[in-house]
C-alpha atoms as a PDB file:
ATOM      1  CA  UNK A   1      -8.975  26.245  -8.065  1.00  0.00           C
ATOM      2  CA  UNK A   2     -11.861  26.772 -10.809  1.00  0.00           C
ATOM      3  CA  UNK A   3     -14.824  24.370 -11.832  1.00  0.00           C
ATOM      4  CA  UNK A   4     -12.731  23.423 -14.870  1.00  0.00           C
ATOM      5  CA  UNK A   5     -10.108  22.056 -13.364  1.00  0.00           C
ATOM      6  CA  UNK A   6     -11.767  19.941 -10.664  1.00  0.00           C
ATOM      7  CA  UNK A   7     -14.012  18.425 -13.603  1.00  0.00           C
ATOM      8  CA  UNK A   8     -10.538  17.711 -15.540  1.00  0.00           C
ATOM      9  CA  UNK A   9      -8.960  16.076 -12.455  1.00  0.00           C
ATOM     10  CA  UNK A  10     -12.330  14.523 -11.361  1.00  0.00           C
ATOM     11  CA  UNK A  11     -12.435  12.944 -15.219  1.00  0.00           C
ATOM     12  CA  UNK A  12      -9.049  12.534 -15.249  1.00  0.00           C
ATOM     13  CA  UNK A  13      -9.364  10.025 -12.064  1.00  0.00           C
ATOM     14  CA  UNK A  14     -11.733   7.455 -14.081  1.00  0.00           C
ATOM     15  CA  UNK A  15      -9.088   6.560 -16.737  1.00  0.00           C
ATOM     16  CA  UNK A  16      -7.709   3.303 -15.931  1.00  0.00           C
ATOM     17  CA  UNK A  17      -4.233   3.608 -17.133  1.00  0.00           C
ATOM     18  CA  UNK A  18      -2.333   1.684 -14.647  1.00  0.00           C
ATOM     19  CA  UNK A  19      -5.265   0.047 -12.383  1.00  0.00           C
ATOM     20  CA  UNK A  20      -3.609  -3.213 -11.081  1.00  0.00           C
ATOM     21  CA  UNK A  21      -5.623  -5.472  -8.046  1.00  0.00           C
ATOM     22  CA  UNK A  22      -3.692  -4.955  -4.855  1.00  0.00           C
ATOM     23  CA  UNK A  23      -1.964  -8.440  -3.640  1.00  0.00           C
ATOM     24  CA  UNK A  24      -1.090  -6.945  -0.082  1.00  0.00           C
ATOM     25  CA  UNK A  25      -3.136  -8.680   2.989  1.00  0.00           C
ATOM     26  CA  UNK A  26      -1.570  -6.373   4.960  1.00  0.00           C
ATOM     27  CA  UNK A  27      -2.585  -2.902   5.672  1.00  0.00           C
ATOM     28  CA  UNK A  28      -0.073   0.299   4.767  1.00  0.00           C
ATOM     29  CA  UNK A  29       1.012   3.760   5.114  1.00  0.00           C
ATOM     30  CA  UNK A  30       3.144   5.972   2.963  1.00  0.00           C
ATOM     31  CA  UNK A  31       4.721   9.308   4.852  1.00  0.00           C
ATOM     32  CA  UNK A  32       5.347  11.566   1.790  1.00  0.00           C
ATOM     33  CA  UNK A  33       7.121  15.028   1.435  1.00  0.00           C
ATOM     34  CA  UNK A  34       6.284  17.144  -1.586  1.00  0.00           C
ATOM     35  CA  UNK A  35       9.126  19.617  -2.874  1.00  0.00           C
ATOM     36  CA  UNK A  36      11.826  18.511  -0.367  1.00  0.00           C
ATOM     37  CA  UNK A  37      11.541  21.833   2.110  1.00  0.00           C
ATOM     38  CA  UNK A  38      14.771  21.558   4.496  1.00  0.00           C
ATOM     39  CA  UNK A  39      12.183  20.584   7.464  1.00  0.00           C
ATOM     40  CA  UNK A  40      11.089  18.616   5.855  1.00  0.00           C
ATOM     41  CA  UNK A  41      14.413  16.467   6.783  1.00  0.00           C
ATOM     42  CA  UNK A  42      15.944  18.322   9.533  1.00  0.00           C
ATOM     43  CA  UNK A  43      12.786  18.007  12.080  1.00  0.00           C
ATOM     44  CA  UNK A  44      10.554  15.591   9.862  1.00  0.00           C
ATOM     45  CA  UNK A  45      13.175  12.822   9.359  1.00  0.00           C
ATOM     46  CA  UNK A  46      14.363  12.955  13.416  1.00  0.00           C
ATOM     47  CA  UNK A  47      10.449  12.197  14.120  1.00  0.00           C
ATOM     48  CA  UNK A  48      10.317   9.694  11.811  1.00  0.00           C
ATOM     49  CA  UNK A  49      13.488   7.974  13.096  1.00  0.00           C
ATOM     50  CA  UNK A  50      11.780   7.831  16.497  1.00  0.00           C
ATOM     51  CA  UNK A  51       9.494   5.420  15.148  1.00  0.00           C
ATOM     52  CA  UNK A  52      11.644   3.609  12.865  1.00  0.00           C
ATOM     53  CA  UNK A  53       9.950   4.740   9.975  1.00  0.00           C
ATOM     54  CA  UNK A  54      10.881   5.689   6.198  1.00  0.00           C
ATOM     55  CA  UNK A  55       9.414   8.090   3.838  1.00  0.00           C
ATOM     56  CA  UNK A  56       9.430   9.261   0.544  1.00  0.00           C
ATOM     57  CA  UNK A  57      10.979  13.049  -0.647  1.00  0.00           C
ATOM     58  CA  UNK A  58       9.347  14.045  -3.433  1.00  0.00           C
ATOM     59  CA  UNK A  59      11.676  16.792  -4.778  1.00  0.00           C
ATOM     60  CA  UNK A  60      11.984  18.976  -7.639  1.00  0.00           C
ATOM     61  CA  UNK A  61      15.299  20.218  -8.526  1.00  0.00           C
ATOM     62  CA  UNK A  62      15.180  24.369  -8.939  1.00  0.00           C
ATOM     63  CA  UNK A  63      14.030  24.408  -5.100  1.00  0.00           C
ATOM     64  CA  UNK A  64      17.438  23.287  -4.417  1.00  0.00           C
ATOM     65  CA  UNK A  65      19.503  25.449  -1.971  1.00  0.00           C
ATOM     66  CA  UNK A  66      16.674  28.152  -2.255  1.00  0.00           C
ATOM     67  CA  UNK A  67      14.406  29.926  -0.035  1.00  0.00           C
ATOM     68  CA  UNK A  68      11.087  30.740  -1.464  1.00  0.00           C
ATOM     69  CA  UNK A  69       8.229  32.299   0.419  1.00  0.00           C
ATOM     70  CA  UNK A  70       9.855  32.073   4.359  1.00  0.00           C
ATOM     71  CA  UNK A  71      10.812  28.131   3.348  1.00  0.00           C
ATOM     72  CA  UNK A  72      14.403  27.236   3.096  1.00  0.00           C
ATOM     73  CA  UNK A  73      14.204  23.741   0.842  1.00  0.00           C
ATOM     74  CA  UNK A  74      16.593  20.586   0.695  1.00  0.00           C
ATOM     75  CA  UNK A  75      20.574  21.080  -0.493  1.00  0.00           C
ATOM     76  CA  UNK A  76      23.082  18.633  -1.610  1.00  0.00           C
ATOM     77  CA  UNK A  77      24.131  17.216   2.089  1.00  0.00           C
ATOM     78  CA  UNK A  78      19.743  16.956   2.685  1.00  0.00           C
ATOM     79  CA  UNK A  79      19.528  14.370  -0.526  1.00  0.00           C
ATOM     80  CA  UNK A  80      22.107  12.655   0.365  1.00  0.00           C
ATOM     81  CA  UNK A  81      21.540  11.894   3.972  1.00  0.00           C
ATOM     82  CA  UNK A  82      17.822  11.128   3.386  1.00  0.00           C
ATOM     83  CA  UNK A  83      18.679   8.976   0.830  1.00  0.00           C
ATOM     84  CA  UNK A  84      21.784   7.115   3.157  1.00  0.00           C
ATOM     85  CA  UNK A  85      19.184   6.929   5.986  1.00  0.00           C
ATOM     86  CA  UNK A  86      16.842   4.728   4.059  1.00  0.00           C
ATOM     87  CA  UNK A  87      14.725   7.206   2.746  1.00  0.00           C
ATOM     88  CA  UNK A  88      13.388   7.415  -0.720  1.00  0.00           C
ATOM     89  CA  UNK A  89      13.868  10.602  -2.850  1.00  0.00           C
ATOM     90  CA  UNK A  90      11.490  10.496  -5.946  1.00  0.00           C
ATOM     91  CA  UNK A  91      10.516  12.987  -8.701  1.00  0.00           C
ATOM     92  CA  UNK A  92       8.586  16.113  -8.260  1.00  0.00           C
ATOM     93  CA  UNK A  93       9.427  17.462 -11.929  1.00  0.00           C
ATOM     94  CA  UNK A  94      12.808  19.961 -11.973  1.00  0.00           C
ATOM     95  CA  UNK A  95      10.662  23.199 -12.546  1.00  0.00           C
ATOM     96  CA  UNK A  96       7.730  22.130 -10.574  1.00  0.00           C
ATOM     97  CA  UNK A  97       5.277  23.247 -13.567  1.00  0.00           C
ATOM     98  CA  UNK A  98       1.837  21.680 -13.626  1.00  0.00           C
ATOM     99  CA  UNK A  99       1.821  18.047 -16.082  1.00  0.00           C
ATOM    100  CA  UNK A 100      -0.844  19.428 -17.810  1.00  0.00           C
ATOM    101  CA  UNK A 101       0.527  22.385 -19.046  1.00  0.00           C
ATOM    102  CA  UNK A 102       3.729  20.500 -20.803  1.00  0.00           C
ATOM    103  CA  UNK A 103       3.225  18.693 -23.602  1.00  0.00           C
ATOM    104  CA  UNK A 104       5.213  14.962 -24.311  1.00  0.00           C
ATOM    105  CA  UNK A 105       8.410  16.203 -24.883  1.00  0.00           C
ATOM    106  CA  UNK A 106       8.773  19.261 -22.064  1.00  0.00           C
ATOM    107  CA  UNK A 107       6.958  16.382 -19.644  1.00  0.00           C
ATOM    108  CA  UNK A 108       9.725  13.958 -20.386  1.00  0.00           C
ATOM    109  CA  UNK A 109      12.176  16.911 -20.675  1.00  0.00           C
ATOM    110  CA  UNK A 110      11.502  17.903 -17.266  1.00  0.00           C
ATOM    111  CA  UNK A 111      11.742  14.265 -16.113  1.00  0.00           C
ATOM    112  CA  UNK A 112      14.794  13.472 -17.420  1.00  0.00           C
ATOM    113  CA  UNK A 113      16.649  16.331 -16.558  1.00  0.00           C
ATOM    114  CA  UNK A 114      14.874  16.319 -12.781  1.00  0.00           C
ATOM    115  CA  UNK A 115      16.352  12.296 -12.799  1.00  0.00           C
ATOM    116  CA  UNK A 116      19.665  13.334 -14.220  1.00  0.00           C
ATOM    117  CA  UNK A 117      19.924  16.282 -11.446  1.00  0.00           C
ATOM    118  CA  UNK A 118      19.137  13.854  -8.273  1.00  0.00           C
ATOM    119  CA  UNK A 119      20.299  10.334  -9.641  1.00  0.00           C
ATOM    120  CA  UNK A 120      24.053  12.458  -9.975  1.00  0.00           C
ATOM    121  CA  UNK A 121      24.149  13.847  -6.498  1.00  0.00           C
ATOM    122  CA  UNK A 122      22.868  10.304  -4.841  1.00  0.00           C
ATOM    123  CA  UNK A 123      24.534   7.790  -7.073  1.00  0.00           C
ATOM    124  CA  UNK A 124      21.142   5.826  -8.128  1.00  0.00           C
ATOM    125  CA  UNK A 125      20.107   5.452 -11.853  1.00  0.00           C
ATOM    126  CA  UNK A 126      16.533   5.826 -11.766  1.00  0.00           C
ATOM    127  CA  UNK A 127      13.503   7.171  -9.968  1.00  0.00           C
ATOM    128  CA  UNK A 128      10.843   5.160  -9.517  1.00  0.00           C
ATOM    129  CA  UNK A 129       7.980   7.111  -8.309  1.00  0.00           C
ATOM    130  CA  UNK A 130       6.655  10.666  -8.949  1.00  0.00           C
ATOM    131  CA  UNK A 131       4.157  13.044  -7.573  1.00  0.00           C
ATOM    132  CA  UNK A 132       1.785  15.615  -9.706  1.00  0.00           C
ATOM    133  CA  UNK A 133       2.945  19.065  -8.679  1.00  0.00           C
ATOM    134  CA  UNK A 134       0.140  21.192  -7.581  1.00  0.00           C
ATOM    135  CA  UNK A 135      -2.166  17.974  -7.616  1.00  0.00           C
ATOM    136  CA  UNK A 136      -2.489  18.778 -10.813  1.00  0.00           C
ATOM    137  CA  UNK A 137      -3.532  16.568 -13.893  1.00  0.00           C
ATOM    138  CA  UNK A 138      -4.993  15.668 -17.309  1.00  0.00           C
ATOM    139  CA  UNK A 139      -5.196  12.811 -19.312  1.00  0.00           C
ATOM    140  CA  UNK A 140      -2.184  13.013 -21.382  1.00  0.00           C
ATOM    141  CA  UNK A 141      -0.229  13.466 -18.668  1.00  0.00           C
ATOM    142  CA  UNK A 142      -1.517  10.736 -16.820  1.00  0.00           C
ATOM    143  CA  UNK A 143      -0.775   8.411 -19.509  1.00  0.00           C
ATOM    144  CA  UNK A 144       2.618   9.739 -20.069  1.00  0.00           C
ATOM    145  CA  UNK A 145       3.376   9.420 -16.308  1.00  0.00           C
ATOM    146  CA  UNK A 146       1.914   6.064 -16.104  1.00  0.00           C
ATOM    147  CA  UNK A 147       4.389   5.177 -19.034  1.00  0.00           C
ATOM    148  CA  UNK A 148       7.686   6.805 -17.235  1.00  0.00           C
ATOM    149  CA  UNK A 149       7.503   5.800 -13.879  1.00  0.00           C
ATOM    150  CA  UNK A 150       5.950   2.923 -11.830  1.00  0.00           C
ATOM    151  CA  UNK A 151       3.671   5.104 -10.016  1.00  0.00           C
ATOM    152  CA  UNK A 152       2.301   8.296  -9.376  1.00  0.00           C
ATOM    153  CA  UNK A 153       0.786  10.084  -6.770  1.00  0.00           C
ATOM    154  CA  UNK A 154      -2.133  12.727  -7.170  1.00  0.00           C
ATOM    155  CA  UNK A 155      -3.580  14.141  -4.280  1.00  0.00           C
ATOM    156  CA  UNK A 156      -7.150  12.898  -4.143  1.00  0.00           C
ATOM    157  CA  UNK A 157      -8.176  11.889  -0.641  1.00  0.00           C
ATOM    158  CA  UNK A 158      -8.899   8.657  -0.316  1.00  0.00           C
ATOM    159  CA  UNK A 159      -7.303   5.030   0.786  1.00  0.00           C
ATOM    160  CA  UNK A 160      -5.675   3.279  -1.962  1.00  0.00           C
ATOM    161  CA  UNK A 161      -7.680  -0.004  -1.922  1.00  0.00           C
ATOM    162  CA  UNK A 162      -8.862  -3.533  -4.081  1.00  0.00           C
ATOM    163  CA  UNK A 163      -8.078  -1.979  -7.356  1.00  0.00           C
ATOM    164  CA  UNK A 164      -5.719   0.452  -7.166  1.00  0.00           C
ATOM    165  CA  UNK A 165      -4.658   2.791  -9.704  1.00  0.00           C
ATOM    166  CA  UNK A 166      -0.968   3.243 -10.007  1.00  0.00           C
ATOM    167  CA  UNK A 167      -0.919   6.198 -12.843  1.00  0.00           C
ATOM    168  CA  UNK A 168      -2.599   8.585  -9.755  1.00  0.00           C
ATOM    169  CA  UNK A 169      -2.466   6.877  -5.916  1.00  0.00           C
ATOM    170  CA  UNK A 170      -4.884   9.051  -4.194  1.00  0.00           C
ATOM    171  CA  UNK A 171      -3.670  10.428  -0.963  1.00  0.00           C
ATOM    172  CA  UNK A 172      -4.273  12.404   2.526  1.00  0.00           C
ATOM    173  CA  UNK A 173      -2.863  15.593   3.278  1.00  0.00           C
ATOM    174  CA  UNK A 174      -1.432  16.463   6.476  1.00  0.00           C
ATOM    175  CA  UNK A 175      -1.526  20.254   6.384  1.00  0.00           C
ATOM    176  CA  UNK A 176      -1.860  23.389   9.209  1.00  0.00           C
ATOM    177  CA  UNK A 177      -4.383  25.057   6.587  1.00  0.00           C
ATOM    178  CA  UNK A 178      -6.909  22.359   7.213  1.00  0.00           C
ATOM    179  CA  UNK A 179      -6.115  19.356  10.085  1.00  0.00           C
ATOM    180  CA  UNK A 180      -8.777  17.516  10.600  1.00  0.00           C
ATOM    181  CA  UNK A 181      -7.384  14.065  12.480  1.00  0.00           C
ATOM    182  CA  UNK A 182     -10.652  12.530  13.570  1.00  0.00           C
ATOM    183  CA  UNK A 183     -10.869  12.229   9.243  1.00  0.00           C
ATOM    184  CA  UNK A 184      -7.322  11.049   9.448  1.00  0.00           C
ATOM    185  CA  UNK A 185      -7.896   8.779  12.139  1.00  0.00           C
ATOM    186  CA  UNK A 186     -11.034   7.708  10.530  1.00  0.00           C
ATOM    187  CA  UNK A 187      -9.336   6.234   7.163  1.00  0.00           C
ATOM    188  CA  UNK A 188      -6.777   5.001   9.073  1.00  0.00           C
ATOM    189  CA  UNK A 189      -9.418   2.476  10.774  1.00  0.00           C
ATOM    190  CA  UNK A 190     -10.391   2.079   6.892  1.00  0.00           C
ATOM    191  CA  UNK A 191      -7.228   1.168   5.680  1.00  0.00           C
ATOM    192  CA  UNK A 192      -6.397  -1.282   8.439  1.00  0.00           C
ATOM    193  CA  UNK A 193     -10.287  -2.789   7.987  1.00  0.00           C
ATOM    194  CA  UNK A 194      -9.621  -3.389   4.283  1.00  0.00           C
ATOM    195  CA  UNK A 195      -5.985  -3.988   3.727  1.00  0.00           C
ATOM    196  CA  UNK A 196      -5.443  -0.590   2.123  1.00  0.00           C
ATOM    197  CA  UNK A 197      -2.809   1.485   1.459  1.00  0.00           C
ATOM    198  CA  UNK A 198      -3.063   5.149   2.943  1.00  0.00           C
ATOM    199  CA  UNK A 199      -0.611   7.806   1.498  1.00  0.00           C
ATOM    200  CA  UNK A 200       0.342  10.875   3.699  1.00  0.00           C
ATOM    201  CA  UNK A 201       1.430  14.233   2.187  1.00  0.00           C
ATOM    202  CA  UNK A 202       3.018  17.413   3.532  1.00  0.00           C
ATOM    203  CA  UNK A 203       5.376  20.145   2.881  1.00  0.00           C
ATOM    204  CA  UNK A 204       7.716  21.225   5.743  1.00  0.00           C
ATOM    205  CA  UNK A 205       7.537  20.587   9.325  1.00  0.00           C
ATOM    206  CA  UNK A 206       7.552  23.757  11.683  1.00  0.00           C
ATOM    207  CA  UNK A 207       6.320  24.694  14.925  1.00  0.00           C
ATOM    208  CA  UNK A 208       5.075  27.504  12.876  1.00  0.00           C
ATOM    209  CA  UNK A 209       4.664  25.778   9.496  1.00  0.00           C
ATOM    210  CA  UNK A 210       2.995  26.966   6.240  1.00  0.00           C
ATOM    211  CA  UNK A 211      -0.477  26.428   5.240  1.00  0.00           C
ATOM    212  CA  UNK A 212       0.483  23.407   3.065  1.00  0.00           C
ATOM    213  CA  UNK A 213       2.773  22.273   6.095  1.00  0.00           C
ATOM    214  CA  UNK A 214       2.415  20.482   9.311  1.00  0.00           C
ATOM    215  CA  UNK A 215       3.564  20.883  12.918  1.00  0.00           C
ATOM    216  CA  UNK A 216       6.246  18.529  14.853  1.00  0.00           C
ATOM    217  CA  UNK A 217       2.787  17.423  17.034  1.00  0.00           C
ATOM    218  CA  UNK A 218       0.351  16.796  13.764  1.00  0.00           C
ATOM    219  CA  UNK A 219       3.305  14.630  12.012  1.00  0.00           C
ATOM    220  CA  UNK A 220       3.223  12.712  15.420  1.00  0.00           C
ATOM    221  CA  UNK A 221      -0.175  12.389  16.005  1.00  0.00           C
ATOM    222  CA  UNK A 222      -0.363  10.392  12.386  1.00  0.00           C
ATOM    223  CA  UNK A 223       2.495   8.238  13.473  1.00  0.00           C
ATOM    224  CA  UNK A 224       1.464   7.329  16.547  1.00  0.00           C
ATOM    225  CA  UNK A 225      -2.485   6.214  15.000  1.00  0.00           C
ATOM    226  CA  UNK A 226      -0.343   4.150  12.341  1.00  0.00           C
ATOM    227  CA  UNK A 227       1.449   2.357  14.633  1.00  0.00           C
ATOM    228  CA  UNK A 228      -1.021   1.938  17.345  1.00  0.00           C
ATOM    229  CA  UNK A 229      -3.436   0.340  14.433  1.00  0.00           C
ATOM    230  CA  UNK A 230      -0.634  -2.058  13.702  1.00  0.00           C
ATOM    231  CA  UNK A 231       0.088  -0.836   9.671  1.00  0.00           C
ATOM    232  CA  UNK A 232       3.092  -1.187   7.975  1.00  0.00           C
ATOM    233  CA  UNK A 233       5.242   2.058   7.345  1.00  0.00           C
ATOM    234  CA  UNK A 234       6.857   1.677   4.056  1.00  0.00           C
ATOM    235  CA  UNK A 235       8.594   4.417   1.244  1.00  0.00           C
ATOM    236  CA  UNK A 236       6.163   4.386  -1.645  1.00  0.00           C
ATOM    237  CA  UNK A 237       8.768   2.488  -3.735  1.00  0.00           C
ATOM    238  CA  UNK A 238       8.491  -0.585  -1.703  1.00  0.00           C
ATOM    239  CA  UNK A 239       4.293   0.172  -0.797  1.00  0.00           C
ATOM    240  CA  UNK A 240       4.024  -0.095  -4.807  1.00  0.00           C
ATOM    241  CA  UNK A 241       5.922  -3.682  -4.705  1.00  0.00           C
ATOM    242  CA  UNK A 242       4.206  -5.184  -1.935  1.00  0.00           C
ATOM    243  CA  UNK A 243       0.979  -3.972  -3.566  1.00  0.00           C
ATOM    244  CA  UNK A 244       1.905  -5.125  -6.988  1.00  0.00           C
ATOM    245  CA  UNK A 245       3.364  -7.976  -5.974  1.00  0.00           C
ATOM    246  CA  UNK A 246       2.405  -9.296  -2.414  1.00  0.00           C
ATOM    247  CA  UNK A 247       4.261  -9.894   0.568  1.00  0.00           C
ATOM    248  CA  UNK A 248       6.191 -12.536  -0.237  1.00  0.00           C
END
């Protein structure tokens, strides 16, 4: 990615659209899954049930029933049994273009008809959260996601903390191309020292996983720190709540 873009997104970042002071006292964690590969479900959600946790599917709707690039992603039975195990499945825009290439009516175009496509097959009426594809961002499509949904997730690493800003929650990657978990291990220890929230992010979940994917043993190894340092596990949905407005 080019010097232009990281001073857009890095410009982009200071724009308080939706900055709101956390009311949590408690520290959490967000497990997050960006276009819904199969995996992602099949192996990811049977670790996750092992420690009783829930995440959040971000998924776009034209990687449904496909297999793109070796990686078979999410079909009609996937939504619906993440979604009846607790789960939540959030929007990743239906074409999975970059926000800052649509203007205000293909971004809300692609919104709706992502919302329409999932809401039908899982019998909800909205989406509450959403995730930049690519990481990708600009102003007026922060501001226009920061007016659809309640919050949305970029891909900035950092702890979500004191201030938080709800138009682009930053968040830690969890990926084979670059696993690093003394980092990971060392924000975790951050979030739980200041009440943060600490977003995870992958792709699928493969002994043999994709660069932008993790193995059975990484997604583990980040479970097992979370839990050990005594933070919540929550879906983004409910993080957002909590954060917005406390624990009680």
């Amino acid at each position: 990615m080019g010097i232009a873009w990281r001073i857009n997104n890095a410009v982009t970042r200071l724009l308080p659209f939706k900055h709101v002071r956390s009311l949590t006292t408690r520290p959490m964690a967000s497990v997050t899954f960006d276009d819904f590969p199969k995996s992602a479900w099949t192996v990811g959600g049977s670790i996750l049930a092992e420690y009783g946790a829930r995440a959040t599917y971000y998924a776009a709707g034209r990687f449904r029933g496909l297999t793109e690039d070796g990686i078979r992603y999410w079909d009609d039975e996937d939504l619906k049994a993440v979604h009846g195990a607790g789960h939540e499945v959030a929007c990743h825009s239906f074409a999975h273009a970059k926000a800052s290439s649509l203007d205000r009516a293909a971004f809300l175009a692609e919104a709706d008809r992502n919302e329409a496509f999932i809401c039908e097959r899982i019998g909800v009426g909205r989406l509450a959260s959403y995730a930049y594809p690519y990481g990708d961002i600009s102003p007026p499509a922060k501001a226009r996601a920061a007016r659809r949904y309640g919050c949305a997730r970029g891909i900035r690493r950092a702890v979500n903390t004191k201030w938080i800003d709800l138009a682009e929650l930053s968040a830690v990657a969890i990926e084979h191309r670059r696993w690093r978990p003394d980092e990971i291990d060392a924000l975790i220890s951050r979030a739980r020292a200041s009440a943060g929230w600490l977003i995870f992010f992958t792709h699928d979940v493969d002994d043999a996983p994709s660069p932008f994917g993790c193995t059975p043993a990484m997604l583990r190894h980040v479970l097992d720190q979370v839990t050990d340092a005594g933070v919540d596990i929550l879906p983004v949905k409910q993080a957002m709540a909590r954060a917005v407005f406390g624990e009680g």
